[in-house]
C-alpha atoms as a PDB file:
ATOM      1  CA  UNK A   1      21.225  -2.067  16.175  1.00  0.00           C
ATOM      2  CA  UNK A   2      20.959  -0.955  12.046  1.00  0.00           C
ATOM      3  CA  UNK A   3      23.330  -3.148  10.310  1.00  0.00           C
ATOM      4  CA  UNK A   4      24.356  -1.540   6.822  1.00  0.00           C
ATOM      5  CA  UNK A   5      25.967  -4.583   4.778  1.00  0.00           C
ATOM      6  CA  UNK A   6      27.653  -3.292   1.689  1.00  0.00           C
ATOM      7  CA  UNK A   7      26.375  -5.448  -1.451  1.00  0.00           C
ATOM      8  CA  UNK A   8      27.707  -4.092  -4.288  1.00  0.00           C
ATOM      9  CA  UNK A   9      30.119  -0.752  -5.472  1.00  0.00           C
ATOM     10  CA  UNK A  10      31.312   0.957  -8.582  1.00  0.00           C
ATOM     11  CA  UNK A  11      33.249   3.811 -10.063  1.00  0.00           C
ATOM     12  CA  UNK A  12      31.924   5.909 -12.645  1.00  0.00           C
ATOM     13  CA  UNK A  13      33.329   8.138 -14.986  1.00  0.00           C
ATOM     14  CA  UNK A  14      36.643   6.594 -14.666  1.00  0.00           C
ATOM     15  CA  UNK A  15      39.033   8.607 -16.483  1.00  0.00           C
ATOM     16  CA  UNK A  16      36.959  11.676 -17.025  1.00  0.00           C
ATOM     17  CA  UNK A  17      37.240  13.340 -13.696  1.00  0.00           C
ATOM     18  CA  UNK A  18      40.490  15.151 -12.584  1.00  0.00           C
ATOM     19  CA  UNK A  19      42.780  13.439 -10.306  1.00  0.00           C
ATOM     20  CA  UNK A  20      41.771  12.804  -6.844  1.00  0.00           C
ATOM     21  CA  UNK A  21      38.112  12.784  -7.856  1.00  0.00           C
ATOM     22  CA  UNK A  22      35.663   9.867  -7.795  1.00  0.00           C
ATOM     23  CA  UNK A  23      31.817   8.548  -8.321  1.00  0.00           C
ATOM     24  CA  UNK A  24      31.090   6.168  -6.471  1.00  0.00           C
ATOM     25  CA  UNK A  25      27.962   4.447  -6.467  1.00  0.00           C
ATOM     26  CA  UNK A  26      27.071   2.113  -3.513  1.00  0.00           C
ATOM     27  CA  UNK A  27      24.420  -0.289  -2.728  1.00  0.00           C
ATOM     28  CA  UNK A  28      23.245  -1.237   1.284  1.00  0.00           C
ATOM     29  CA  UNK A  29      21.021  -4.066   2.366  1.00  0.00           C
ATOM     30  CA  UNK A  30      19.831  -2.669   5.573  1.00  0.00           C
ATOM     31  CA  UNK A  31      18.497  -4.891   8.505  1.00  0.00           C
ATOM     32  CA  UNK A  32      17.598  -3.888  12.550  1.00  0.00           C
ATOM     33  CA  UNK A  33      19.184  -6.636  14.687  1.00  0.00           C
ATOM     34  CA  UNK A  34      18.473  -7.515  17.872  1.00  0.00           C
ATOM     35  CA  UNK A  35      20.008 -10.121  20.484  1.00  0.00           C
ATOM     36  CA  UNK A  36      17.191 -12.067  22.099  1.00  0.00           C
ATOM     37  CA  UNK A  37      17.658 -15.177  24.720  1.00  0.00           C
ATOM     38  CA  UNK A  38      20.973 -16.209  23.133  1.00  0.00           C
ATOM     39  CA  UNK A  39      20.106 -15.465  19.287  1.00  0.00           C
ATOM     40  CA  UNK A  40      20.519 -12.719  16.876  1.00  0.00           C
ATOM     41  CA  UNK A  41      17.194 -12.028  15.345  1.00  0.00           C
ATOM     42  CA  UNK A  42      17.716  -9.978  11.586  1.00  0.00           C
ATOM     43  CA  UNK A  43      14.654  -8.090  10.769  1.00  0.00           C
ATOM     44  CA  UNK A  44      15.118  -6.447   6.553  1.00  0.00           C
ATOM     45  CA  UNK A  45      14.574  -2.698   6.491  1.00  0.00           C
ATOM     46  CA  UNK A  46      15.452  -2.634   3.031  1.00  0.00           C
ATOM     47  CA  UNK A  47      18.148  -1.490   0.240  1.00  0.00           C
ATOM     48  CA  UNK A  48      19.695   2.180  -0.053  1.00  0.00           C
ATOM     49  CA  UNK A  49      21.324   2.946  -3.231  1.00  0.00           C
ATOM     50  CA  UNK A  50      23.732   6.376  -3.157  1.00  0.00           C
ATOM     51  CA  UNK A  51      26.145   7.796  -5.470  1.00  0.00           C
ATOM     52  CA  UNK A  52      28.850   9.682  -4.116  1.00  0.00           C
ATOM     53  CA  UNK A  53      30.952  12.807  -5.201  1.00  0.00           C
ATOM     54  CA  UNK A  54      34.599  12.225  -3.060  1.00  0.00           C
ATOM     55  CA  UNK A  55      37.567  14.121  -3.491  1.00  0.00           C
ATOM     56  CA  UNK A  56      40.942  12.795  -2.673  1.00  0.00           C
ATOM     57  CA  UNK A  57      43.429  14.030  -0.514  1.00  0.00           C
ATOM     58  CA  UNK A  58      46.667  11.824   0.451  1.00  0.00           C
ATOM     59  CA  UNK A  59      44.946   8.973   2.195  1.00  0.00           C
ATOM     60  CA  UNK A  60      41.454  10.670   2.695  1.00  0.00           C
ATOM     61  CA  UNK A  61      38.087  11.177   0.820  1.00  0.00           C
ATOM     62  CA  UNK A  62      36.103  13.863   1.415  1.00  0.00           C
ATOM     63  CA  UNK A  63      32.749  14.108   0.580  1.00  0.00           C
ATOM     64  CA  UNK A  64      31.729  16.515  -1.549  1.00  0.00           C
ATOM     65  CA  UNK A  65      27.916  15.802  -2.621  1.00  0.00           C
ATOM     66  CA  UNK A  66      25.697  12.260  -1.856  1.00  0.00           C
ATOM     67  CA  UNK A  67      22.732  11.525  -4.241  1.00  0.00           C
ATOM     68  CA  UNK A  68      20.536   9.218  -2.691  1.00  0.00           C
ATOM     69  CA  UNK A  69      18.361   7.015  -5.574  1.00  0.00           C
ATOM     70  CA  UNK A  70      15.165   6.187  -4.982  1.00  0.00           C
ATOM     71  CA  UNK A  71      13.993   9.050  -2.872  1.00  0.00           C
ATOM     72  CA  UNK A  72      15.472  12.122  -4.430  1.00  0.00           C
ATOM     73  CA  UNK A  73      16.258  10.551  -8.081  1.00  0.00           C
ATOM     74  CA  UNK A  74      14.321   7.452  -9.665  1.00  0.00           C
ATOM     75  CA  UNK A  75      17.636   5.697 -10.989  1.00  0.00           C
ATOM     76  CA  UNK A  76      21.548   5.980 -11.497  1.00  0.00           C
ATOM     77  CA  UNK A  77      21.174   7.387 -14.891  1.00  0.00           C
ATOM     78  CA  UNK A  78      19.595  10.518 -13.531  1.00  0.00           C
ATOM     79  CA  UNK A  79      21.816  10.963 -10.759  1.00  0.00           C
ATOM     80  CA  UNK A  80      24.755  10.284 -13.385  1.00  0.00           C
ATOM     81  CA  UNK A  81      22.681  13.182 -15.354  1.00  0.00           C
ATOM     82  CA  UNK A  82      22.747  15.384 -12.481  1.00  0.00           C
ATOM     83  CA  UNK A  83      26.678  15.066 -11.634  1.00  0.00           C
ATOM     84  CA  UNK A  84      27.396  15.756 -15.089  1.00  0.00           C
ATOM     85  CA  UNK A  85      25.251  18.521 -15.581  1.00  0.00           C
ATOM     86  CA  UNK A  86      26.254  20.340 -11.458  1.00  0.00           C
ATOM     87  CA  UNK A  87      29.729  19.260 -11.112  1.00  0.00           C
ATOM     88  CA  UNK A  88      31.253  20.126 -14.277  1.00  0.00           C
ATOM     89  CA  UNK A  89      34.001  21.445 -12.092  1.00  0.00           C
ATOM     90  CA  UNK A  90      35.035  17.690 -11.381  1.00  0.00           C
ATOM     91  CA  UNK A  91      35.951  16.601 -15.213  1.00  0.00           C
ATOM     92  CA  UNK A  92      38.641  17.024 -17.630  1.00  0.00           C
ATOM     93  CA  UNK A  93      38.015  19.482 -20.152  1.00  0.00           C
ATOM     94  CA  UNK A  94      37.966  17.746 -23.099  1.00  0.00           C
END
């Protein structure tokens, strides 16, 4: 069974997106465990780091675009880049 364990989470761009939207970034440690003779065994499949486009309605997100670092974008700035530069639709105007 994959076990995501959230490790860490943070909201970006506080304040600068209309309301009901948020940027969240996220960070998994990701193990494969396994029940064997009486024990758990934990085998580490590594970390996933995503940012996350959600819109908010009432007492639901929806997702609206994931960003995955790592594999599509080499750190958080350029994803930050990225939702800046695609979802302009998201922010105040200033």
């Amino acid at each position: 069974m994959r076990v995501h364990d959230l490790v860490e989470t943070k909201e970006f761009f506080i304040g600068e997106t209309k309301p009901n939207f948020h940027v969240i970034y996220e960070k998994f440690e990701n193990n494969d465990a396994v029940y064997v003779g009486g024990i758990i065994q934990t085998k580490k499949l590594g970390i996933e780091e995503i940012i996350q486009i959600f819109r908010g309605e009432e007492d639901t997100l929806c997702n609206v675009e994931r960003y995955c670092i790592g594999k599509e974008y080499p750190n958080i700035e350029a994803v930050l880049a990225k939702v800046k530069n695609n979802h302009k639709e998201i922010f105040i105007q200033a």
